[in-house]
Protein backbone atom coordinates (compact mmCIF):
# COMPACT_ATOMS: atom_id res chain seq x y z
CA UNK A 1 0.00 0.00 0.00
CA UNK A 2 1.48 3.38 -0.93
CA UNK A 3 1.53 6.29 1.56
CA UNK A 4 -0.66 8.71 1.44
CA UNK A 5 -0.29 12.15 0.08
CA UNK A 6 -1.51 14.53 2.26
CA UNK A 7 -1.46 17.41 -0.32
CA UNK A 8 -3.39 15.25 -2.57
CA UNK A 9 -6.26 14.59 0.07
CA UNK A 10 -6.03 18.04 1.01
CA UNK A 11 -6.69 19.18 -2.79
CA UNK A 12 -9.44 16.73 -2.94
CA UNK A 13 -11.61 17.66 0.04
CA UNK A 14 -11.59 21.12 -0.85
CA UNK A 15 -12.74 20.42 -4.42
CA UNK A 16 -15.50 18.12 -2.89
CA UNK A 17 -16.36 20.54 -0.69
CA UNK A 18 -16.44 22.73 -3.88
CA UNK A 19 -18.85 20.15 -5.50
CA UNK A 20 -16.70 18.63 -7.66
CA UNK A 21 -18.81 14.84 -7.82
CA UNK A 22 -14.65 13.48 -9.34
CA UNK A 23 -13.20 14.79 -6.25
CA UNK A 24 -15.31 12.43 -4.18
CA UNK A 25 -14.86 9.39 -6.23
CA UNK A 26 -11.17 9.90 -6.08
CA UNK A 27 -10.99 10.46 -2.77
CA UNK A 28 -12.20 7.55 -1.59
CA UNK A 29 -9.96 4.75 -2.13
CA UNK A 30 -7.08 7.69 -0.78
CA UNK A 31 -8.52 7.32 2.64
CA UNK A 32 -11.04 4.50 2.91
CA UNK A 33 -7.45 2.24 4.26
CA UNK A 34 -6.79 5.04 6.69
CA UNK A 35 -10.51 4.77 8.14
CA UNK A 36 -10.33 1.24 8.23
CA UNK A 37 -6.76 1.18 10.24
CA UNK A 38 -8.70 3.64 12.87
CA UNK A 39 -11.63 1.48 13.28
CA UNK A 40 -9.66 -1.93 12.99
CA UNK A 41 -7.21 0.14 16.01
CA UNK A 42 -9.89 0.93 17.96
CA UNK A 43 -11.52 -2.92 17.79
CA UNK A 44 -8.40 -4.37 18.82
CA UNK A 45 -8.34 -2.35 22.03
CA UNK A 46 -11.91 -3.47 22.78
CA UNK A 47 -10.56 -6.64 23.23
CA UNK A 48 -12.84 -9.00 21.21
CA UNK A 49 -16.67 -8.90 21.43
CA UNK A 50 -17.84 -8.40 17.22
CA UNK A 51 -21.21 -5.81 17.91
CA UNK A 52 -19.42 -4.01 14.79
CA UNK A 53 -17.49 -5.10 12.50
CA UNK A 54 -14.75 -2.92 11.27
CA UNK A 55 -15.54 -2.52 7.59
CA UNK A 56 -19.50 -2.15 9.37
CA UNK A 57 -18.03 0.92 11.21
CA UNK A 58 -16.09 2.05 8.18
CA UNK A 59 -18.97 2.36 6.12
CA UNK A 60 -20.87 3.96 9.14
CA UNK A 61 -18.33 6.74 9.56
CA UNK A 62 -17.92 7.46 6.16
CA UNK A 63 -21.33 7.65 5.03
CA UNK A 64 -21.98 10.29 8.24
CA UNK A 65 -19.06 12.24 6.81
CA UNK A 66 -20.44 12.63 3.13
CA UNK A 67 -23.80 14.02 4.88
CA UNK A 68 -21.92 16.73 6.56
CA UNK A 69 -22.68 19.79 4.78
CA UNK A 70 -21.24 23.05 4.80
CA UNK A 71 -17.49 21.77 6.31
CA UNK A 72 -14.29 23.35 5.11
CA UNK A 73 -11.62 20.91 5.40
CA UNK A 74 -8.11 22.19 6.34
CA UNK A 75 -6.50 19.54 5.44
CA UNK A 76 -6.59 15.65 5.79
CA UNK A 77 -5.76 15.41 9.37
CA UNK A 78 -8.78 17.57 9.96
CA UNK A 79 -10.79 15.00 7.58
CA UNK A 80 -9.60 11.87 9.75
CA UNK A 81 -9.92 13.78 13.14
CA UNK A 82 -13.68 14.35 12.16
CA UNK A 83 -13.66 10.90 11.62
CA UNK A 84 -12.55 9.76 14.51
CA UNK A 85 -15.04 12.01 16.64
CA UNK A 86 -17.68 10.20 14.31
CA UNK A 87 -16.89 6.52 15.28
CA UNK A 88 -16.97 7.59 18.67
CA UNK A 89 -20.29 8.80 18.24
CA UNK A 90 -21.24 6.00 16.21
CA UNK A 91 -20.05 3.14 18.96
CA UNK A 92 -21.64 5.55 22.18
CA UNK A 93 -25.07 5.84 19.93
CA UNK A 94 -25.04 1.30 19.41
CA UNK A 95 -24.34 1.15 23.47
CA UNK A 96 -27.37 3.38 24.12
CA UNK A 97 -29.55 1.91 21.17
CA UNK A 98 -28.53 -1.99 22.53
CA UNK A 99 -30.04 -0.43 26.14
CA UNK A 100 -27.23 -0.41 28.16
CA UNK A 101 -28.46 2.40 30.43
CA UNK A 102 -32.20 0.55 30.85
CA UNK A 103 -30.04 -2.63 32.29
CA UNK A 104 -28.42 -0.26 34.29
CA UNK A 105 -25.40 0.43 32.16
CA UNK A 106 -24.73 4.35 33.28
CA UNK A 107 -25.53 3.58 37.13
CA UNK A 108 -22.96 0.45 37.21
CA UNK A 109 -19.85 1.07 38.81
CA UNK A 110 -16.88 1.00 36.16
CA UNK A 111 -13.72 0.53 38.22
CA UNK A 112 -10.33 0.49 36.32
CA UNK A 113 -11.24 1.74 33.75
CA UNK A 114 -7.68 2.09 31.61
CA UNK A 115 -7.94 4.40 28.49
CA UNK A 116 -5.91 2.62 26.82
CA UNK A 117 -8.27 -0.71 26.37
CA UNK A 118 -11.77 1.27 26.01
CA UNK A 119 -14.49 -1.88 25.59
CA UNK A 120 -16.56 -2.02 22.34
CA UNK A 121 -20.23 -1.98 22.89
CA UNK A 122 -21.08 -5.55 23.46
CA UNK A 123 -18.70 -6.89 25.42
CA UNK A 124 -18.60 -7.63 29.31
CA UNK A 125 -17.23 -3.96 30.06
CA UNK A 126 -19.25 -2.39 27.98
CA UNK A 127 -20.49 -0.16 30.48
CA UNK A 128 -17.33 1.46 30.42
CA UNK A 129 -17.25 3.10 26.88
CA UNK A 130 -20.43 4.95 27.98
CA UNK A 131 -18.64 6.37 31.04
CA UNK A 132 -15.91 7.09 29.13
CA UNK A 133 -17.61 9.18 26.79
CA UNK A 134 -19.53 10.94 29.84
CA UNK A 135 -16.36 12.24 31.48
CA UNK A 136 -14.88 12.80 28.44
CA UNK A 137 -17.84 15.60 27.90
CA UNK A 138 -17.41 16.76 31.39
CA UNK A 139 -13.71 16.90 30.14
CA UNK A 140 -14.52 19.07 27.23
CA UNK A 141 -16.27 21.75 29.04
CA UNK A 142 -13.72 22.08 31.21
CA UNK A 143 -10.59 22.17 29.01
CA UNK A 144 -11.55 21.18 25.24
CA UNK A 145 -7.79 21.16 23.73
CA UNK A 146 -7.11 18.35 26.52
CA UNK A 147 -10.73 16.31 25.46
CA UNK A 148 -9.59 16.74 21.94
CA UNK A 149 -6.14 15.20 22.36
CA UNK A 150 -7.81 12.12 24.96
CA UNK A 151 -10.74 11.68 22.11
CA UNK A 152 -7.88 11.65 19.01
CA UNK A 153 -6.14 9.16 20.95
CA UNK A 154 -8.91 7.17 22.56
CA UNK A 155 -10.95 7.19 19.98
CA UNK A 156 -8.96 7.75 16.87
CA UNK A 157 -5.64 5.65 17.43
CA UNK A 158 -3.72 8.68 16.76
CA UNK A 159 0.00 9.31 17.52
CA UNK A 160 1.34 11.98 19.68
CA UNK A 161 2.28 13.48 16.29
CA UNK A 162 -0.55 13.01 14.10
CA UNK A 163 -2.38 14.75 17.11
CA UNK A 164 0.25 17.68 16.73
CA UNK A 165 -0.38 18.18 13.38
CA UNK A 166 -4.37 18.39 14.11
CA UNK A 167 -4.33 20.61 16.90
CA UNK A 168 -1.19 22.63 15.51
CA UNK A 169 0.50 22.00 18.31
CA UNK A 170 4.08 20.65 20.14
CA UNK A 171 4.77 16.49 20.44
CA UNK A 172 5.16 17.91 23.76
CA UNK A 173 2.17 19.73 24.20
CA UNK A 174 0.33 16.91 23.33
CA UNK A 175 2.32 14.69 25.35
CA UNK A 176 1.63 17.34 28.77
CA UNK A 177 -2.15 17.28 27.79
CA UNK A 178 -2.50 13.68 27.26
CA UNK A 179 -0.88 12.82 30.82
CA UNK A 180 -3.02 15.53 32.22
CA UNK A 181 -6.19 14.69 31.04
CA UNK A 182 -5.52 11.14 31.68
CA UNK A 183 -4.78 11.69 35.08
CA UNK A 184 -8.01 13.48 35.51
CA UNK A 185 -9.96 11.07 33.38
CA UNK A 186 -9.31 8.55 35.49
CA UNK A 187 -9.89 10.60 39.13
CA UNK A 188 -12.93 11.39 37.26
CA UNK A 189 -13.81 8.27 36.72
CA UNK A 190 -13.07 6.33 39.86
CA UNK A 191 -14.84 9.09 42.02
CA UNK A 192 -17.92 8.25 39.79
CA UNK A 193 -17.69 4.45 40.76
CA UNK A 194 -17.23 4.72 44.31
């Protein structure tokens, strides 16, 4: 598989954006491997359980980003950062739909909860992914930049660099925020489940 050209993508989501219907169709195949590397990341971390599969969520995620109207994309990190924020959305949305919080799902304690093996919906822990995602709001109104970089990671599979170039920020930045937010993340967290 060759690498990606970033200029390329970047070319091609402002010309879709333009409403060029080519720009679309070429686009595709440039970043339907990237979307499938982020959802196929984000499986393995779940640690089994097959609610979704990963082309399933694929498809998902990219169909909710060609209804987006009105978007200018900077540039592809932008593109795949949306798209990460969208397959988070997608796998909170399947928890609540499969009635996690009617079987008591947002009042069970979570306890050790590690962000770095989030549960898929479906699976024993599942629970988890919804608290997650709750203090991960709280998280956002309190210091967005710091939800961003926990949510690019979290959620997207990101590197500490990738999530530089998104934000436009230092490796080191987003190597403070990251501990950071983890660290309150997880306070948050366990004070919820005690």
């Amino acid at each position: 598989m060759e690498p990606i050209n970033p200029g390329r993508v970047t070319a091609l989501l402002k010309a879709w954006v333009g409403g060029d219907a080519d720009a679309q169709s070429e686009l595709i195949p440039l970043v339907y491997n990237e979307l499938h590397r982020l959802a196929r990341y984000y499986r393995r971390k779940g640690g089994g359980g097959d609610t979704i599969q990963t082309t399933a969520l694929v498809h998902e995620a990219y169909l909710r980003l060609l209804k987006i109207d009105n978007i200018d994309w900077n540039d592809r990190a932008h593109f795949f950062a949306v798209a990460a924020q969208l397959m988070r959305r997608i796998l909170v949305d399947m928890m609540r739909a499969d009635g996690a919080a009617k079987r008591g799902g947002r009042d069970k304690r979570v306890a050790n909860v590690a962000l770095d093996e989030i549960p898929i919906p479906g699976s024993d822990r599942a629970a988890e992914l919804l608290a997650v995602d709750e203090a991960l709001s709280r998280l956002t109104e309190l210091d967005p930049r710091r939800a961003r970089v926990v949510e690019l990671r979290v959620f997207g599979g990101l590197t500490h660099e990738e999530i530089a170039e998104i934000l436009r920020i230092s490796q080191q930045s987003v190597m403070r925020d990251w501990r950071l937010a983890k660290a309150w993340m997880l306070r948050e967290l366990n004070a919820r489940s005690a």
